[in-house]
N, C-alpha and C. Protein backbone atom coordinates (compact mmCIF):
# COMPACT_ATOMS: atom_id res chain seq x y z
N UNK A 1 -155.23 79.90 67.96
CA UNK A 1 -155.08 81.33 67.95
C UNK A 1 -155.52 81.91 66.60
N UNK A 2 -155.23 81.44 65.84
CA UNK A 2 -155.64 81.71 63.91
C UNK A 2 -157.16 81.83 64.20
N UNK A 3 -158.01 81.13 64.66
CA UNK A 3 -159.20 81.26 64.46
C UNK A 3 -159.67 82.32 65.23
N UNK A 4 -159.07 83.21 66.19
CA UNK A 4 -158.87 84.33 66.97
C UNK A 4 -158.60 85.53 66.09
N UNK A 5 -157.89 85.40 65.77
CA UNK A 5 -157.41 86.64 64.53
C UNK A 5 -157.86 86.78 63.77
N UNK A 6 -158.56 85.64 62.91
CA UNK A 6 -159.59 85.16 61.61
C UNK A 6 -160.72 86.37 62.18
N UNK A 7 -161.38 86.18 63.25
CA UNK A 7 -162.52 86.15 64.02
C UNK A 7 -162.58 87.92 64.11
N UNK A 8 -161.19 88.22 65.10
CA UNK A 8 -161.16 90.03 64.89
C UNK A 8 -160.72 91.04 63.40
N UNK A 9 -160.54 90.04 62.56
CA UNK A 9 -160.00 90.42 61.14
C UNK A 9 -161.44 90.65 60.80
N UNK A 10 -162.05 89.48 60.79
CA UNK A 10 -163.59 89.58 60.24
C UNK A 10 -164.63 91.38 60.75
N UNK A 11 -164.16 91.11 62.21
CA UNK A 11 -164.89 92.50 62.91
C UNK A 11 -164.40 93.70 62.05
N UNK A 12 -162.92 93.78 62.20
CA UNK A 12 -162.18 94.98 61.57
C UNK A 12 -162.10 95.16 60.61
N UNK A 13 -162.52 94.02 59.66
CA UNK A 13 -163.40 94.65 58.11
C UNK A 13 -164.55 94.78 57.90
N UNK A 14 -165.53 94.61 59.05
CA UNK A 14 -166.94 94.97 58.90
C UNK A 14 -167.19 96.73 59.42
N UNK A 15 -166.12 96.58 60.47
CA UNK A 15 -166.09 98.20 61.65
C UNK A 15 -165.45 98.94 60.63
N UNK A 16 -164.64 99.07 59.66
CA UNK A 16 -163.94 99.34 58.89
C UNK A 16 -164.96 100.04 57.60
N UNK A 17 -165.63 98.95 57.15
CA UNK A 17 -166.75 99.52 55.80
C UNK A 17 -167.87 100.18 56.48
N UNK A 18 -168.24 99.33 57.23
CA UNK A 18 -169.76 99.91 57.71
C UNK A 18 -169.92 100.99 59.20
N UNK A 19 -168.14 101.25 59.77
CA UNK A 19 -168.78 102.62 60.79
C UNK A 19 -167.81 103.93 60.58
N UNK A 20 -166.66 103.43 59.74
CA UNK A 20 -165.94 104.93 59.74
C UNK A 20 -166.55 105.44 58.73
N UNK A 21 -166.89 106.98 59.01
CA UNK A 21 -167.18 108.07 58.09
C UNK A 21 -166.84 109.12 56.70
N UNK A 22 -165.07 108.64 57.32
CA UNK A 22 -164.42 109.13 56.32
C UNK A 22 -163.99 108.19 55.17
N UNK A 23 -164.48 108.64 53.79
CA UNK A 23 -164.33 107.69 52.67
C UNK A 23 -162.76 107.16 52.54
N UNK A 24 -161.72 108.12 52.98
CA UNK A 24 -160.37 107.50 52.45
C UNK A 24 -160.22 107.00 53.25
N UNK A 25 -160.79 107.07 54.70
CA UNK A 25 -159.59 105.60 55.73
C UNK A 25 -160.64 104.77 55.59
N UNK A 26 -162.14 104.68 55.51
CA UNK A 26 -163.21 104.06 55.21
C UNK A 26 -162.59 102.60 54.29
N UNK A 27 -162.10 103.47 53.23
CA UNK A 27 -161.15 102.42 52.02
C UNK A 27 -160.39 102.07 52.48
N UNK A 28 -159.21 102.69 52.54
CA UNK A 28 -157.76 102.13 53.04
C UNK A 28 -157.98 101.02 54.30
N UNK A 29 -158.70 101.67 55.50
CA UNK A 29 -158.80 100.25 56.58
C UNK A 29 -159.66 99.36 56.37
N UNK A 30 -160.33 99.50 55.38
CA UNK A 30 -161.39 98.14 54.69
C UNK A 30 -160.82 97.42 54.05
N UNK A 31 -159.73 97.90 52.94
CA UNK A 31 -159.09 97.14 52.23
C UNK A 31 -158.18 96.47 52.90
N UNK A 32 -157.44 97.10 53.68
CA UNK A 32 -156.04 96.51 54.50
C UNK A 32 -156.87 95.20 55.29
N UNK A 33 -157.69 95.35 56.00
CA UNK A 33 -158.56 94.53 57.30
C UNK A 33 -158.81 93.49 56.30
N UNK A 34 -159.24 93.54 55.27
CA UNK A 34 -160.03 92.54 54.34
C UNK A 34 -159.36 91.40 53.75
N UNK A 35 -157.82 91.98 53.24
CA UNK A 35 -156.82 91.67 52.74
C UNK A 35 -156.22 90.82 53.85
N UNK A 36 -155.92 91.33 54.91
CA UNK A 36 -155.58 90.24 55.79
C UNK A 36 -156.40 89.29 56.43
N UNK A 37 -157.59 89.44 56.17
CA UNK A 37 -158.26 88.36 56.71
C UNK A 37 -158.69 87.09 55.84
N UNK A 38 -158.27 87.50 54.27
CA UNK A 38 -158.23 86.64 53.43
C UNK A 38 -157.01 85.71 53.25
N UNK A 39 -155.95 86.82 53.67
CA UNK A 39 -155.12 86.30 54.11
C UNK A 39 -154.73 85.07 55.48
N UNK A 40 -155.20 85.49 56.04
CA UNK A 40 -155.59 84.47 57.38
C UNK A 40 -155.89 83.03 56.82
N UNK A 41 -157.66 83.34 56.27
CA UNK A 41 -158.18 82.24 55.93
C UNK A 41 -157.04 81.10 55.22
N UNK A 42 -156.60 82.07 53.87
CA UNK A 42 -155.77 81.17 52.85
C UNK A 42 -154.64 80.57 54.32
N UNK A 43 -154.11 81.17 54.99
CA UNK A 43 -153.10 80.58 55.97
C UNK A 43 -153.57 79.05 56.49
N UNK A 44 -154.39 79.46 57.02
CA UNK A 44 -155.34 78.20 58.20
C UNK A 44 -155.56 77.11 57.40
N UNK A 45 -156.64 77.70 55.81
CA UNK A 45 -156.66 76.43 54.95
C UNK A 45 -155.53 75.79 54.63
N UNK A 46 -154.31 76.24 54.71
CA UNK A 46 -153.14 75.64 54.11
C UNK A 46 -152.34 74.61 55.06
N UNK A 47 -152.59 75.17 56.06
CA UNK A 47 -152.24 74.39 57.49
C UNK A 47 -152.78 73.49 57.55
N UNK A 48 -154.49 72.92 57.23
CA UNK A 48 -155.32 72.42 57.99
C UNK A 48 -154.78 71.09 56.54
N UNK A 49 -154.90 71.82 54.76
CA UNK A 49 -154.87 70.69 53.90
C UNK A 49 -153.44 70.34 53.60
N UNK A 50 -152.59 71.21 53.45
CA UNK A 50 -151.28 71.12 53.23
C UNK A 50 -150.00 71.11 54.13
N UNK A 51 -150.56 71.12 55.82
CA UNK A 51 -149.44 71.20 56.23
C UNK A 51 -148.63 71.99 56.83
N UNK A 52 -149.04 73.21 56.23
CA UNK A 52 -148.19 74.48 56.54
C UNK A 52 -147.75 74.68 57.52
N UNK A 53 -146.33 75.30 57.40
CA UNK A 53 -145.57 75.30 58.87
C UNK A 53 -145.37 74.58 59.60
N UNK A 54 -145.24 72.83 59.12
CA UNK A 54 -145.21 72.32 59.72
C UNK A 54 -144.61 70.98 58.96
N UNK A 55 -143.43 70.20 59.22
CA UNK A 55 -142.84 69.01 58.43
C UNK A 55 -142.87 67.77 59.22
N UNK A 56 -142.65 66.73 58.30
CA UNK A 56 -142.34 65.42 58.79
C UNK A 56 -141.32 65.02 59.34
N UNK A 57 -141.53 64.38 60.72
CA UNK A 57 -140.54 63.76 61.68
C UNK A 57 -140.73 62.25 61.34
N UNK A 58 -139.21 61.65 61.41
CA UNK A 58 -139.40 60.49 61.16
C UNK A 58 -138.25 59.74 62.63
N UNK A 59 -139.11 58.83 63.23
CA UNK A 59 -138.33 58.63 64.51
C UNK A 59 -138.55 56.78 65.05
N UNK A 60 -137.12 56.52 64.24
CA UNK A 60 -137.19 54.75 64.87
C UNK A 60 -136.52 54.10 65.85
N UNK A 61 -137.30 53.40 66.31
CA UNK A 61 -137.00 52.52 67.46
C UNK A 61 -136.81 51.18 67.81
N UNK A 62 -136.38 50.29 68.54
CA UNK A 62 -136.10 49.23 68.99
C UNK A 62 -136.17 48.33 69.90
N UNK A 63 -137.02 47.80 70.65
CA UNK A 63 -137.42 46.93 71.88
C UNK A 63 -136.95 45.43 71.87
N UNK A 64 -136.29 44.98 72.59
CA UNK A 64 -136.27 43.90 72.40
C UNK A 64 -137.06 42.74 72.91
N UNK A 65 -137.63 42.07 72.37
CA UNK A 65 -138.69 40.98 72.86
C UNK A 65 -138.53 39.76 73.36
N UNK A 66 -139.33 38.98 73.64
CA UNK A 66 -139.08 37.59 73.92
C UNK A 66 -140.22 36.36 73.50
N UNK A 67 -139.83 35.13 73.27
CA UNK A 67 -140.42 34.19 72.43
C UNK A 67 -141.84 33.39 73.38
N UNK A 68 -143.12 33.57 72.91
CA UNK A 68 -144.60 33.27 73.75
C UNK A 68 -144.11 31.87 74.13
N UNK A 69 -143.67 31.12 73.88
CA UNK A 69 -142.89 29.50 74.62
C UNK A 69 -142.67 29.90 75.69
N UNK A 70 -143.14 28.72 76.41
CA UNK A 70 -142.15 28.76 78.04
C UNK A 70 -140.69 28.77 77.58
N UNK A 71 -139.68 29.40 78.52
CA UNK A 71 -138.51 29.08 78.69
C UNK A 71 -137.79 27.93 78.48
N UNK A 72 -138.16 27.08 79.11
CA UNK A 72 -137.80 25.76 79.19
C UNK A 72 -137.81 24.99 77.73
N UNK A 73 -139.10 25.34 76.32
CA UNK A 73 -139.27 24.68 75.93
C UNK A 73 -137.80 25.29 74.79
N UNK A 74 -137.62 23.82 74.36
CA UNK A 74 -136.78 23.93 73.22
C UNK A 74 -136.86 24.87 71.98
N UNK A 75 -138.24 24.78 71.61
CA UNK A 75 -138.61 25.61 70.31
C UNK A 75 -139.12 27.13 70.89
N UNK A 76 -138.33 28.40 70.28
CA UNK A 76 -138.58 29.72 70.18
C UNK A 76 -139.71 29.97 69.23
N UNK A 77 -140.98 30.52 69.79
CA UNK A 77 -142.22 30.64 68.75
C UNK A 77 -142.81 32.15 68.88
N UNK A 78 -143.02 33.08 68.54
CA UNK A 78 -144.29 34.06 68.54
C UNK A 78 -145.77 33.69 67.53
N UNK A 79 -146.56 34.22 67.73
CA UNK A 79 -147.77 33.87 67.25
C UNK A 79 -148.27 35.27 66.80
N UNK A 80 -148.89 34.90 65.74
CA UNK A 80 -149.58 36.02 64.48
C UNK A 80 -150.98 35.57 64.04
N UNK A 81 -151.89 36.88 63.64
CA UNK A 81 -152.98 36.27 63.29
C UNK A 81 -153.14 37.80 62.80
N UNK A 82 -152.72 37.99 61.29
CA UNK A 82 -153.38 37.88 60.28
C UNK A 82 -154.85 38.92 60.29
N UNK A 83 -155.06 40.28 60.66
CA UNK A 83 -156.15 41.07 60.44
C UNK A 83 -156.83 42.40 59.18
N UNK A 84 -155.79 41.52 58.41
CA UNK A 84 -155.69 42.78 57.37
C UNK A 84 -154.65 42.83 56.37
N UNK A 85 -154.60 43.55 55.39
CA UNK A 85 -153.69 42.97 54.42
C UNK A 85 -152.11 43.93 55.01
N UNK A 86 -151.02 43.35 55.41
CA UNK A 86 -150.15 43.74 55.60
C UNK A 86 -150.31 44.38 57.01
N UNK A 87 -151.48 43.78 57.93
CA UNK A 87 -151.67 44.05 59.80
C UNK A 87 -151.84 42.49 60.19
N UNK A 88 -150.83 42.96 61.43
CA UNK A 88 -150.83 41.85 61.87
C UNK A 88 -151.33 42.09 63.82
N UNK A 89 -151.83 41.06 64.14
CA UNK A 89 -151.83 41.11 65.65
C UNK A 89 -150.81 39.95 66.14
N UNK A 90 -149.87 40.41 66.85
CA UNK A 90 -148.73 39.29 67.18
C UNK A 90 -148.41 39.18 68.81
N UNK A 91 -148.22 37.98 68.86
CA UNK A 91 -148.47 37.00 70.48
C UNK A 91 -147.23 36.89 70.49
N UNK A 92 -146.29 37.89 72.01
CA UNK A 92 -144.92 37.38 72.18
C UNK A 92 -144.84 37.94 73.99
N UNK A 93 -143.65 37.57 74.42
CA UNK A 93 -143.44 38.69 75.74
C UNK A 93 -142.56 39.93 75.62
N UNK A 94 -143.16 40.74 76.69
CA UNK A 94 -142.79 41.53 76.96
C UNK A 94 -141.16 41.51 77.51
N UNK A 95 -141.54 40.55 78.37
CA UNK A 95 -139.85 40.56 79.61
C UNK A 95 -139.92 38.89 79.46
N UNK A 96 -138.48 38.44 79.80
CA UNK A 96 -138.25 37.41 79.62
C UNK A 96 -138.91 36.40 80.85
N UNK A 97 -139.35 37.43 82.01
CA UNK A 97 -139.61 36.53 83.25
C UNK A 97 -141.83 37.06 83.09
N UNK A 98 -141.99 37.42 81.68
CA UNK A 98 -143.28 37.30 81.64
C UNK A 98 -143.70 35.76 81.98
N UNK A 99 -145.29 35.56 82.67
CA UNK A 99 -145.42 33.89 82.90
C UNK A 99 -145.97 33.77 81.43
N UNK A 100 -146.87 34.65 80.73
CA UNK A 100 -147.50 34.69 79.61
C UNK A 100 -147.46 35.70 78.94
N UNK A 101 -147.37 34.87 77.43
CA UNK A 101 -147.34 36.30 75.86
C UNK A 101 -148.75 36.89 76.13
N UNK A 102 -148.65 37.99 75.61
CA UNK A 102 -149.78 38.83 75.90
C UNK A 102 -149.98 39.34 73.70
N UNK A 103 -150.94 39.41 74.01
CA UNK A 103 -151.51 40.30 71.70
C UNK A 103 -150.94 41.52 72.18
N UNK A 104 -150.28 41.65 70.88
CA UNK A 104 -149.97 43.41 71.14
C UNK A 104 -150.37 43.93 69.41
N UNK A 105 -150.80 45.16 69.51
CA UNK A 105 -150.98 45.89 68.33
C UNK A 105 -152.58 45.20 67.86
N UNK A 106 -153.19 45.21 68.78
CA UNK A 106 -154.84 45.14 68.60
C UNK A 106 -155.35 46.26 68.25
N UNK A 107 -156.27 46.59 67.32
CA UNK A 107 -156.67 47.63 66.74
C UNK A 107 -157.93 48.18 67.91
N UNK A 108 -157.58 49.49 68.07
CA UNK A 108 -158.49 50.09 69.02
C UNK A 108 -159.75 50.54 68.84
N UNK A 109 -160.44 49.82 69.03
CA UNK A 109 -161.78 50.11 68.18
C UNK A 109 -162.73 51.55 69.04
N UNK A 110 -162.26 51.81 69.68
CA UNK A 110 -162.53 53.36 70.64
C UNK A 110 -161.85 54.60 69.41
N UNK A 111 -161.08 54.19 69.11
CA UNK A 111 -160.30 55.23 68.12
C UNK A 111 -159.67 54.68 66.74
N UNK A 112 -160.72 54.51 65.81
CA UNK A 112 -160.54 54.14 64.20
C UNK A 112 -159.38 54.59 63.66
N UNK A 113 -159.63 56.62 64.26
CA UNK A 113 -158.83 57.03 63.10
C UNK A 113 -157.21 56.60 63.05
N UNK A 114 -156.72 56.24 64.77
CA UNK A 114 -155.43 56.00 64.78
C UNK A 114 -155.17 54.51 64.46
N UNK A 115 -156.25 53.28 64.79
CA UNK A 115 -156.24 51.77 64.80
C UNK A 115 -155.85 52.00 63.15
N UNK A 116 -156.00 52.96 61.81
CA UNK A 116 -156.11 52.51 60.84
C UNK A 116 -154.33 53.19 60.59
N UNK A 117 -153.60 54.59 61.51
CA UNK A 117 -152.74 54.79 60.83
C UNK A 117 -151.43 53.81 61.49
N UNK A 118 -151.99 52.81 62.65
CA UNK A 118 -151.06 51.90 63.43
C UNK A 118 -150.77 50.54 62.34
N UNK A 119 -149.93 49.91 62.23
CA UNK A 119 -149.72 48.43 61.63
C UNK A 119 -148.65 47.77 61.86
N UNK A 120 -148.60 46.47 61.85
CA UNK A 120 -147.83 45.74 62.38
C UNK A 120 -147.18 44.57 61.52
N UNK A 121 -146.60 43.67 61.19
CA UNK A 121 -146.06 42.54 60.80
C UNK A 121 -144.87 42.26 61.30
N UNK A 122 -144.49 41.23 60.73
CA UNK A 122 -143.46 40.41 61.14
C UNK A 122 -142.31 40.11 59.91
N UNK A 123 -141.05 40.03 60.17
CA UNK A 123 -140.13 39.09 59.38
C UNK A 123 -139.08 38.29 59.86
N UNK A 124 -138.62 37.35 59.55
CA UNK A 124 -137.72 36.60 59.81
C UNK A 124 -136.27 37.04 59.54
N UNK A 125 -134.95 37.70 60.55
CA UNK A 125 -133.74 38.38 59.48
C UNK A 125 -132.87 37.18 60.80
N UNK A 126 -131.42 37.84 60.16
CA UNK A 126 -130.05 37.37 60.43
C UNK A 126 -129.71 37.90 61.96
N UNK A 127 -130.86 38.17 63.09
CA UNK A 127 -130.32 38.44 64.13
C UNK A 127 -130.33 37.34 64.99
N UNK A 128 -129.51 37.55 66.33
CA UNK A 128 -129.61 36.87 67.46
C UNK A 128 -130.74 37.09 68.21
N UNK A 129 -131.36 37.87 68.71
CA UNK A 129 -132.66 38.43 69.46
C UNK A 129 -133.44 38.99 68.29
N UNK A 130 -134.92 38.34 69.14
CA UNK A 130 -136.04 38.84 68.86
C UNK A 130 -136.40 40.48 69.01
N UNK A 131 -136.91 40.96 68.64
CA UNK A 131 -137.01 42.77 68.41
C UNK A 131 -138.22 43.40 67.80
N UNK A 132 -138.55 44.13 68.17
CA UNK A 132 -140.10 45.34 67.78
C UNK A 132 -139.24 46.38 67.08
N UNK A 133 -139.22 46.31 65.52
CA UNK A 133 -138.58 47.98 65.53
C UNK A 133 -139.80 48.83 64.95
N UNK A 134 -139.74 49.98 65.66
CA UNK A 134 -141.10 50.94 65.35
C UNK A 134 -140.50 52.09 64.07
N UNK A 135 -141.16 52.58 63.44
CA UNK A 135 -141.03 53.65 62.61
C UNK A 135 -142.39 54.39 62.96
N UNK A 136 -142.09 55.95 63.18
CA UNK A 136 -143.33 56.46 63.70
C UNK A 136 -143.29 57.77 62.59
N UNK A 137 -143.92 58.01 61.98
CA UNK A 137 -143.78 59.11 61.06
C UNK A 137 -145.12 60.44 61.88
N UNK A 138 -144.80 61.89 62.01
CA UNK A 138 -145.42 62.42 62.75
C UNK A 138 -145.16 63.95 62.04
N UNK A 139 -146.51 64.82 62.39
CA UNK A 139 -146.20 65.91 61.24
C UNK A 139 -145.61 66.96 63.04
N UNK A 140 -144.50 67.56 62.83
CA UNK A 140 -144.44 68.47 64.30
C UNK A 140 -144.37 70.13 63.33
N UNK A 141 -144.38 71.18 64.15
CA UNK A 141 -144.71 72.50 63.52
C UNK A 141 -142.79 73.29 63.58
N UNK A 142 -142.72 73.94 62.72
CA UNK A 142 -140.97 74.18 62.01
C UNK A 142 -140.60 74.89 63.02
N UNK A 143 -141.13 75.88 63.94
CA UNK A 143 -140.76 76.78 64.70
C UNK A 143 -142.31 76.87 65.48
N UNK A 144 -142.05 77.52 67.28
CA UNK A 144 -142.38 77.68 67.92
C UNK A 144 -143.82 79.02 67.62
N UNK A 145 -143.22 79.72 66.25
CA UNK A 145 -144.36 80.85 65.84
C UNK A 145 -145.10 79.94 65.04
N UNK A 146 -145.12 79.23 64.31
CA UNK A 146 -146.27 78.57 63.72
C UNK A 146 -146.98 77.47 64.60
N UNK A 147 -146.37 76.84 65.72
CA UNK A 147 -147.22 76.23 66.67
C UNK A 147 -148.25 76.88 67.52
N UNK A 148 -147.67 78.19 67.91
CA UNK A 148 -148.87 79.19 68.43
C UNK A 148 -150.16 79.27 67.48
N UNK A 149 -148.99 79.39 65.83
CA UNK A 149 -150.55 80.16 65.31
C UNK A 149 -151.58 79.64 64.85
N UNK A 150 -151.29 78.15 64.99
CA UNK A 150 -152.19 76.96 64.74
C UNK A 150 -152.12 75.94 65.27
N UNK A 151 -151.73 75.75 66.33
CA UNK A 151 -152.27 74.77 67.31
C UNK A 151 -153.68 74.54 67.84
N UNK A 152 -154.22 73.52 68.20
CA UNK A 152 -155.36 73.33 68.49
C UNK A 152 -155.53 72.16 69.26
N UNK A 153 -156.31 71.70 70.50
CA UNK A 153 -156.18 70.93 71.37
C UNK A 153 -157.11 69.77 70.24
N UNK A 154 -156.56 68.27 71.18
CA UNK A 154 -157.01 67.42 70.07
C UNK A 154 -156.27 67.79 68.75
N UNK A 155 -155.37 67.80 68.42
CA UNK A 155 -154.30 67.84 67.01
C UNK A 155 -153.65 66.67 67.09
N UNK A 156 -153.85 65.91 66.18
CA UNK A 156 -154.22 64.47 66.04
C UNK A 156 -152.74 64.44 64.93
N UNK A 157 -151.54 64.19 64.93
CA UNK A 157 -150.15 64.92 63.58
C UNK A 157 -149.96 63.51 63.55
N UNK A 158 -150.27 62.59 63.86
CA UNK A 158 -149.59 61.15 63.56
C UNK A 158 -149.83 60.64 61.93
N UNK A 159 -148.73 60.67 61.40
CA UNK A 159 -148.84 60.08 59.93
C UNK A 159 -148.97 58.44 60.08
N UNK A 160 -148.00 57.86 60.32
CA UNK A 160 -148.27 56.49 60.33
C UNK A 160 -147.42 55.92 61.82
N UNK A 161 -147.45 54.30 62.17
CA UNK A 161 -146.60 53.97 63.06
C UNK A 161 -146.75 52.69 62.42
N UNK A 162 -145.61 52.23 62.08
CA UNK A 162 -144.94 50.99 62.03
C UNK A 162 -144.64 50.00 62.45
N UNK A 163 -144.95 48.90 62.83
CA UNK A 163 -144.01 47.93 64.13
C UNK A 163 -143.50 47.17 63.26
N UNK A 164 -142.55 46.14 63.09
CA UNK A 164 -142.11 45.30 62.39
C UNK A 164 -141.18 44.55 63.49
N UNK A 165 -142.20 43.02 64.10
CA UNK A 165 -141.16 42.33 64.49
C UNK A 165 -140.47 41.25 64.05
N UNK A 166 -139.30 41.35 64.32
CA UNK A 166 -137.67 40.83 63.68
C UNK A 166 -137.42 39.71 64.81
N UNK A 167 -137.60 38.50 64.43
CA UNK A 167 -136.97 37.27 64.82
C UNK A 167 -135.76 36.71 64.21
N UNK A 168 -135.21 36.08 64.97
CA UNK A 168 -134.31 35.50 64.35
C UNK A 168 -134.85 34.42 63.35
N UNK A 169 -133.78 33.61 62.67
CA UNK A 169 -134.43 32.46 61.08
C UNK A 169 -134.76 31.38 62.08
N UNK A 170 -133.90 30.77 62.98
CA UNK A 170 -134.12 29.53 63.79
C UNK A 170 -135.64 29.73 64.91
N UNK A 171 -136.40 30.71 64.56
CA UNK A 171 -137.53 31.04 65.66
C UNK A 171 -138.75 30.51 64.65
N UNK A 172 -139.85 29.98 65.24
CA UNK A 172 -141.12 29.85 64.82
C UNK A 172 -142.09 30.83 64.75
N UNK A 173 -142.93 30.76 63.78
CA UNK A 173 -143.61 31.99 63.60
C UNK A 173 -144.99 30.76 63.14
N UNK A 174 -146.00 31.37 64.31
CA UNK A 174 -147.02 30.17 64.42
C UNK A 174 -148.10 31.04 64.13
N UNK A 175 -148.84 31.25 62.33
CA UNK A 175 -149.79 31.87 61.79
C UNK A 175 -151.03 31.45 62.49
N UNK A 176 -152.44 32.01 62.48
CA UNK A 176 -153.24 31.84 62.51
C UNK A 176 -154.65 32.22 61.64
């Protein structure tokens, strides 16, 4: 919508200098029209580099997983391989009655810009179950009037996403 208003601001300081006749509203609605459309601009730029009207959501989560071993076998294992400094691609199940671990957190090579703000690893803590906890950091707009006035389809607000899966100490963690 900003680029709408930008757009008739622009007209109504051109219709403003160059067709009214009379020198004092000539001024006055040239200046006013002009003023806000500079105004505009400075708005939009501020939105687009800084943010404006708009803060950080921070929203974590928890899945619980299961170990790429058959059932049966004695040893609990997931599998990692290592794509980057502090990314990981990691081999586990989904559901416990998966027949096979499936890679999860493969970088999407269709879409860079998000494969680079996604990442993944692993640690070993003090739980009983295996677990995905996500941290998703995301920019959303403060109120419903600044989402109108700069929204735009394709608005891409994802700061980062996190995965960090949490095995228990007695589980294998089989690098590659």
């Amino acid at each position: 919508m900003m680029i709408w208003i930008i757009a008739l601001l622009a007209f109504l300081t051109f219709a403003s200098w160059m067709l009214l006749a009379t020198k004092w509203l000539r001024i006055t609605l040239g200046t006013v029209f002009g003023l806000l459309f500079a105004l505009a601009i400075v708005l939009l730029s501020a939105n687009m580099d800084q943010h404006f009207g708009m803060e950080k959501k921070t929203v974590t989560s928890t899945e619980q997983v299961y170990a790429a071993t058959p059932a049966q076998s004695p040893v609990q294992a997931v599998a990692a391989k290592k794509i980057g400094p502090a990314r990981y691609v990691l081999v586990y199940k989904d559901h416990e009655q998966d027949p096979a671990a499936k890679a999860h957190f493969v970088p999407d090579s269709k879409d860079v810009v998000r494969a680079v703000k996604v990442r993944a690893d692993y640690e070993q803590t003090q739980t009983s179950t295996a677990q995905v906890k996500t941290v998703t950091e995301t920019w959303i707009y403060r109120s419903n009037f600044w989402k109108q006035l700069f929204q735009h389809q394709h608005d891409d607000r994802l700061i980062s996403e996190h995965h960090t899966l949490q095995v228990p100490e007695n589980w294998q963690i089989q690098q590659q």
